[in-house]
C-alpha atoms as a PDB file:
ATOM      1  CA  UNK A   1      19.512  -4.763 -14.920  1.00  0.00           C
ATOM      2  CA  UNK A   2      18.240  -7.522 -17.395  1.00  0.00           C
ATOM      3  CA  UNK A   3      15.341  -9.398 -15.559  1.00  0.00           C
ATOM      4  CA  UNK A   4      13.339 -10.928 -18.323  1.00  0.00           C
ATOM      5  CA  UNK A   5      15.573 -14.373 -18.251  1.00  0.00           C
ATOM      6  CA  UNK A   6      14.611 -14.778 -14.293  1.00  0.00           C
ATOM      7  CA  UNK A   7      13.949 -18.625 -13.659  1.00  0.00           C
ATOM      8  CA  UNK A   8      11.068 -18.446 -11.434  1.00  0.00           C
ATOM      9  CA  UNK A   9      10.165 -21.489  -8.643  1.00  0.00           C
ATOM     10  CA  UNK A  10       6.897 -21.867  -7.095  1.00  0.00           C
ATOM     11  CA  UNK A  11       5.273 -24.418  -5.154  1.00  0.00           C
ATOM     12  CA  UNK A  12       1.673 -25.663  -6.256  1.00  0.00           C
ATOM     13  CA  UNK A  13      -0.564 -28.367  -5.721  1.00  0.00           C
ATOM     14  CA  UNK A  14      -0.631 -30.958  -8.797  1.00  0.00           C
ATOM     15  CA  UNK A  15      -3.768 -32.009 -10.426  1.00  0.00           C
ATOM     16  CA  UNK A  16      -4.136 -34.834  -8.373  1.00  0.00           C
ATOM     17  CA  UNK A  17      -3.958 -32.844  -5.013  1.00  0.00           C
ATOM     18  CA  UNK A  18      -0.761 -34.710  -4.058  1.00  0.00           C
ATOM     19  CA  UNK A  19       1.278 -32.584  -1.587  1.00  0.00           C
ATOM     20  CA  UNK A  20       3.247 -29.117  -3.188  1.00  0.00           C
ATOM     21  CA  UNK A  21       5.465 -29.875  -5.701  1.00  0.00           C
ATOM     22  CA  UNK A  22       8.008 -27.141  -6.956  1.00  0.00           C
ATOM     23  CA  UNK A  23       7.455 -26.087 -10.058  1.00  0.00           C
ATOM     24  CA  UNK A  24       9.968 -23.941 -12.288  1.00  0.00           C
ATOM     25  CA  UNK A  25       9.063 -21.870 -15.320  1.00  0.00           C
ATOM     26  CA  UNK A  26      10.348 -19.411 -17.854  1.00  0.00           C
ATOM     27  CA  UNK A  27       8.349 -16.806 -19.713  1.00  0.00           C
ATOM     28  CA  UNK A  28       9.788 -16.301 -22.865  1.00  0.00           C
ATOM     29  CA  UNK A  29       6.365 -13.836 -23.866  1.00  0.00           C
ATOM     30  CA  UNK A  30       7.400 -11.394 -21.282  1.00  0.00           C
ATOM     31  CA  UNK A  31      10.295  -9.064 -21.444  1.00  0.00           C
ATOM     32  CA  UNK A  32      10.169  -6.663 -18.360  1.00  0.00           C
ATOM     33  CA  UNK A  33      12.756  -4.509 -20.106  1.00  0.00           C
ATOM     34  CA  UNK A  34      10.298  -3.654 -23.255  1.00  0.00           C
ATOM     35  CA  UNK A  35       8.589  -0.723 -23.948  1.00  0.00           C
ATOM     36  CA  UNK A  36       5.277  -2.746 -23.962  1.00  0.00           C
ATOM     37  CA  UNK A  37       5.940  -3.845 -20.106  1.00  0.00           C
ATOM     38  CA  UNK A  38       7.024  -0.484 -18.530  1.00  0.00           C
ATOM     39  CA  UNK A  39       4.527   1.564 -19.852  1.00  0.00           C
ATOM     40  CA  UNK A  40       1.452  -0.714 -18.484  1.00  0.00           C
ATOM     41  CA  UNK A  41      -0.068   1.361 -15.605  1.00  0.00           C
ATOM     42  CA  UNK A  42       0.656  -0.477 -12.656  1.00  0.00           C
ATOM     43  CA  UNK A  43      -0.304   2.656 -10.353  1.00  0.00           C
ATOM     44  CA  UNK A  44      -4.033   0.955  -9.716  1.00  0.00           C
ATOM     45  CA  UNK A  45      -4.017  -1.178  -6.393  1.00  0.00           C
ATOM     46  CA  UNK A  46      -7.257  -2.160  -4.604  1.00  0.00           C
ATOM     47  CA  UNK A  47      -8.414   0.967  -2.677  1.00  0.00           C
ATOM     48  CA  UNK A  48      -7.424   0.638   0.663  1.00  0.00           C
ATOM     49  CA  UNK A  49      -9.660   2.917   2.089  1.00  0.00           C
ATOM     50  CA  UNK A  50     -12.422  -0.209   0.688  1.00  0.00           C
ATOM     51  CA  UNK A  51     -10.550  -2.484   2.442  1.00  0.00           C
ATOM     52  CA  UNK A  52     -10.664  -0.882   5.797  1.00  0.00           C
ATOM     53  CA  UNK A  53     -14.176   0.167   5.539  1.00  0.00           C
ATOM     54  CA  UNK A  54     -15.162  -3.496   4.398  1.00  0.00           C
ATOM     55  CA  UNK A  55     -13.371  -4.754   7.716  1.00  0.00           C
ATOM     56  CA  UNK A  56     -14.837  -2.380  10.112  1.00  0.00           C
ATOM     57  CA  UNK A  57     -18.103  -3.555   8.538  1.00  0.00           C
ATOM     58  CA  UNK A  58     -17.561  -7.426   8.776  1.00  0.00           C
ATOM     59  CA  UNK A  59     -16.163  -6.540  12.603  1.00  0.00           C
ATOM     60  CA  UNK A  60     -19.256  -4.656  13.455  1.00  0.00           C
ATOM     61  CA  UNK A  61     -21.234  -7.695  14.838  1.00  0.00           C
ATOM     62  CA  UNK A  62     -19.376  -7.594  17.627  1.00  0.00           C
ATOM     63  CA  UNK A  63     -17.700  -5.405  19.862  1.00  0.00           C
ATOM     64  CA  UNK A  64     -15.070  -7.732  20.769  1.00  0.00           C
ATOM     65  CA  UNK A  65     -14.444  -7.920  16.932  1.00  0.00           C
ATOM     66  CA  UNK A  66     -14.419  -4.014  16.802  1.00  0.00           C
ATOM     67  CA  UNK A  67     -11.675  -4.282  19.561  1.00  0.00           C
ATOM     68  CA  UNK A  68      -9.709  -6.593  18.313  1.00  0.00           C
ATOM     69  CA  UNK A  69      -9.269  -4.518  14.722  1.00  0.00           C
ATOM     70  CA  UNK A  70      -9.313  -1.092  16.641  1.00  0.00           C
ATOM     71  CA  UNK A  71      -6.274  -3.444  18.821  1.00  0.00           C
ATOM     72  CA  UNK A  72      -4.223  -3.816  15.091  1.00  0.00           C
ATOM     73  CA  UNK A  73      -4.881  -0.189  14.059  1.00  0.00           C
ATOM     74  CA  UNK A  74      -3.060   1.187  17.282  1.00  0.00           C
ATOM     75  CA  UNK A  75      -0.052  -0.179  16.171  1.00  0.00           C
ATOM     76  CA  UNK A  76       2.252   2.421  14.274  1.00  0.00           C
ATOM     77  CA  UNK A  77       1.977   1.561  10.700  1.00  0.00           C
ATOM     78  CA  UNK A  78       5.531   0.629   9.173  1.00  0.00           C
ATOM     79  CA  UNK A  79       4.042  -0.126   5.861  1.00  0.00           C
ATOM     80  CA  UNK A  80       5.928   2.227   3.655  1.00  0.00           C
ATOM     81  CA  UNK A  81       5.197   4.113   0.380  1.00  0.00           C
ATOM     82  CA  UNK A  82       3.265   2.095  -1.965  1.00  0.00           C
ATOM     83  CA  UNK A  83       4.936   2.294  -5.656  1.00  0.00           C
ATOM     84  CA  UNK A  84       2.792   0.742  -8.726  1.00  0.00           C
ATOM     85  CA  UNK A  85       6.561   0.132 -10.208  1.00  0.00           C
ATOM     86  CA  UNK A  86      10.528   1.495 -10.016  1.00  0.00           C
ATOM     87  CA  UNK A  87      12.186   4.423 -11.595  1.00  0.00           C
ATOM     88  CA  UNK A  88      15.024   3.483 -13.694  1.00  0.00           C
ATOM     89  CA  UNK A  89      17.693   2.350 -11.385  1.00  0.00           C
ATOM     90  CA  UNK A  90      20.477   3.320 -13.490  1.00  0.00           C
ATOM     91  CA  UNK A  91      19.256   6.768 -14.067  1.00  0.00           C
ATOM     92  CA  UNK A  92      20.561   8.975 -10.896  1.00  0.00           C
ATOM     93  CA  UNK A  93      17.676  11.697 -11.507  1.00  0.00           C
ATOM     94  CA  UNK A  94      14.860   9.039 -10.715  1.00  0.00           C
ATOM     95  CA  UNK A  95      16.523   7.712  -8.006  1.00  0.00           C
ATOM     96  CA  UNK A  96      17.035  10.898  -6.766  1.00  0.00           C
ATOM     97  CA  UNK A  97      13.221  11.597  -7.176  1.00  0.00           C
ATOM     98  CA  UNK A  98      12.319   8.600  -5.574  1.00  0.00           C
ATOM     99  CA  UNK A  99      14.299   9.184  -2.549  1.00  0.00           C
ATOM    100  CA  UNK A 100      12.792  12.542  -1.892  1.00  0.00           C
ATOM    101  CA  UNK A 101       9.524  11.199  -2.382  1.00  0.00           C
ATOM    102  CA  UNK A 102      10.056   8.588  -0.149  1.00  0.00           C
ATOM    103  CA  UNK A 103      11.556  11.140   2.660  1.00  0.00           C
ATOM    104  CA  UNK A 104       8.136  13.312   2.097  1.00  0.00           C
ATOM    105  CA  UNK A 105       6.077  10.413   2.564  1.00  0.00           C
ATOM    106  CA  UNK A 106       7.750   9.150   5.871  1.00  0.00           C
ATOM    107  CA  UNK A 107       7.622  12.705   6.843  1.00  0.00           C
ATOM    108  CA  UNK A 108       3.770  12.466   6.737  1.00  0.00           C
ATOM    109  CA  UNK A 109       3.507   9.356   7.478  1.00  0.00           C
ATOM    110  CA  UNK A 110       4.821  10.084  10.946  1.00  0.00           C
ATOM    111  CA  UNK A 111       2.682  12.893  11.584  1.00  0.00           C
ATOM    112  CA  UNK A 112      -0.663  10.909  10.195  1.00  0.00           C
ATOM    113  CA  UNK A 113       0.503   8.082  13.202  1.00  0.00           C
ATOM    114  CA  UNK A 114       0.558  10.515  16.000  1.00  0.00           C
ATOM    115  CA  UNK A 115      -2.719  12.143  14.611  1.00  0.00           C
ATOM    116  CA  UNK A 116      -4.232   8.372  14.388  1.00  0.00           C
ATOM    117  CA  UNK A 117      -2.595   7.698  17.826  1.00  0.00           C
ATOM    118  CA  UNK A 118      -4.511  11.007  19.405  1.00  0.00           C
ATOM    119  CA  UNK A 119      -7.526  10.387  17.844  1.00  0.00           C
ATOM    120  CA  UNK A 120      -7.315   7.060  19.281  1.00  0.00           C
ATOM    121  CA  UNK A 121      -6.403   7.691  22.801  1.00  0.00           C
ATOM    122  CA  UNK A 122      -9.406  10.791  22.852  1.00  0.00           C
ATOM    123  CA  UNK A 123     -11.842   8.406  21.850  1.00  0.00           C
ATOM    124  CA  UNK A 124     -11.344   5.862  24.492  1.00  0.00           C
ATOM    125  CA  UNK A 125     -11.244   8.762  26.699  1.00  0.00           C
ATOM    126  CA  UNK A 126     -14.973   9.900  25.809  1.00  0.00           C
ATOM    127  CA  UNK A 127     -15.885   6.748  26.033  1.00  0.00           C
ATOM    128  CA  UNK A 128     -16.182   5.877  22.443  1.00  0.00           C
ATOM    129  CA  UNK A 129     -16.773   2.828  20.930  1.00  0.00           C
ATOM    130  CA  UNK A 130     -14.633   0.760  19.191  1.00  0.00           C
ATOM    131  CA  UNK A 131     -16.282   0.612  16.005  1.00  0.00           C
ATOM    132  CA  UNK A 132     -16.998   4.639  16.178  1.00  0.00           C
ATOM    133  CA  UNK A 133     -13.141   5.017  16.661  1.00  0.00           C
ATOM    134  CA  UNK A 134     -12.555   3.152  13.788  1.00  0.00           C
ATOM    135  CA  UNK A 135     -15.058   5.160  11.610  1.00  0.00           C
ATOM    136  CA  UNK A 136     -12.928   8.285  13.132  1.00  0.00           C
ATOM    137  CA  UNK A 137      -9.681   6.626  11.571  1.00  0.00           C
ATOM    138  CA  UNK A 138     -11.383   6.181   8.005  1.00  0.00           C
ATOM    139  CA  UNK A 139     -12.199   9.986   8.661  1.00  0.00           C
ATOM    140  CA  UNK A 140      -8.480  10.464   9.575  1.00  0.00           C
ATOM    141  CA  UNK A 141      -7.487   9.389   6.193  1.00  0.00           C
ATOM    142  CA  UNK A 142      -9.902  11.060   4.138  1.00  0.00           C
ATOM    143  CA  UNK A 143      -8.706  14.054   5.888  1.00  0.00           C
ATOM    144  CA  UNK A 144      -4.758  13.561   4.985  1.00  0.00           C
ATOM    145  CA  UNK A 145      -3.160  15.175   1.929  1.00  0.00           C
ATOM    146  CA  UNK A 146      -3.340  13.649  -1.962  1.00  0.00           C
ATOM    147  CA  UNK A 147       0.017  12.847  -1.612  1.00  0.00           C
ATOM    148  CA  UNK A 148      -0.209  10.627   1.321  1.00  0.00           C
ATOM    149  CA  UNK A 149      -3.439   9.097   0.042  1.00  0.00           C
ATOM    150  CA  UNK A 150      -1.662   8.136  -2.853  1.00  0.00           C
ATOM    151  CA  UNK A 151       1.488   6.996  -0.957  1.00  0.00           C
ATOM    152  CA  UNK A 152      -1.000   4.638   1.079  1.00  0.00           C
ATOM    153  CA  UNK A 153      -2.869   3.443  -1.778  1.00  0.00           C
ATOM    154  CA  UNK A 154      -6.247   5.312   0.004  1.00  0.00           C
ATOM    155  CA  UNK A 155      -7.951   5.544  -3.547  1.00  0.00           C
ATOM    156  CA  UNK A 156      -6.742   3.302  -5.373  1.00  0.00           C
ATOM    157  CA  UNK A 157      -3.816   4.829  -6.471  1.00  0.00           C
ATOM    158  CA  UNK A 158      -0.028   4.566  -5.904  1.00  0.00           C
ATOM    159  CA  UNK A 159       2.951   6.537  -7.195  1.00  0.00           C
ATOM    160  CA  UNK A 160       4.494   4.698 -10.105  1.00  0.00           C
ATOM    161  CA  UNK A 161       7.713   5.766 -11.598  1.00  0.00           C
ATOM    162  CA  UNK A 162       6.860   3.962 -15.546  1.00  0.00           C
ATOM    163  CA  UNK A 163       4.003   6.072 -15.990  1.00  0.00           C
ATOM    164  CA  UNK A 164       4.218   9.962 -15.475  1.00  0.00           C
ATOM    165  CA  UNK A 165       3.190  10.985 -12.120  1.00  0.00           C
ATOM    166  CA  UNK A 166       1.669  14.598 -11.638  1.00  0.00           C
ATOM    167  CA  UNK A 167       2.397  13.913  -7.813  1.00  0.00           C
ATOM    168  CA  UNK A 168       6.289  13.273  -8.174  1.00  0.00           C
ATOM    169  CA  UNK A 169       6.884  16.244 -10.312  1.00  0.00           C
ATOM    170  CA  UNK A 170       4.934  18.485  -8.237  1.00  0.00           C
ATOM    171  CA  UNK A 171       6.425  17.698  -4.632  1.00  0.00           C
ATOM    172  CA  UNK A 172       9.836  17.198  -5.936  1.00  0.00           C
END
């Protein structure tokens, strides 16, 4: 599939800070289908387990505030495998790879959501805080497997199909 030619739309504010005006734009310098463009490493992603850390911080202040983001982290987690790009769609082996990757991951994600759930439910049972139970959710990750760090983005890192991925060839 051929998407360098894609006409892209988006809204933005002009210089004058009149309302959103659509704006439409083609980028002749970028072919998505070169060599130059599949082989940049898009398998970096802000660390997630920085993000969560950062939020339990800023939450901290309060307890209410710990509640409310211990409240969001009790929901099951629907989020998916994180991918820094897509095999080769054409290519049956890739997709194939993908696919069982994608079946491991949701295999571990499901167990890492009833662990997170448990952990939970215990530590409202001792009588934890909020913000400690939160701390013990950052330990919950830690804990997991590379692969399902990796499928989260925990470190940093996602699978990406355009670079070679250690991870893929060894779990599939």
């Amino acid at each position: 599939m051929d998407i360098s030619n894609i006409r892209q739309t988006i809204a933005a504010p002009n210089a004058q800070g009149e309302k959103n005006s659509s704006l439409s734009f083609n980028n002749p310098q970028v072919d998505a289908n070169s060599i130059e463009y599949r082989e940049i490493d898009k398998s970096k992603v802000p660390p997630k387990r920085e993000l969560l850390t950062n939020m339990i911080a800023r939450s901290a202040s309060s307890n209410q505030n710990s509640q409310a983001l211990l409240d969001d982290f009790s929901k099951p987690s629907n989020s998916g495998l994180f991918l820094g790009g897509l095999p080769d769609l054409s290519d049956p082996e890739a997709i194939s790879k993908l696919s069982k990757v994608n079946e491991l991951f949701l295999i571990e994600q499901n167990n890492f959501e009833n662990q997170k759930t448990d952990l939970i439910n215990q530590g409202k049972i001792s009588g934890d805080s909020p913000q400690k139970i939160l701390e013990d959710i950052v330990g919950l990750y830690d804990s997991q497997s590379e692969f399902f760090q990796k499928g989260v983005g925990w470190k940093g890192e996602v699978f990406s199909f355009d670079t070679s991925s250690a991870m893929v060839d060894v779990r599939v």
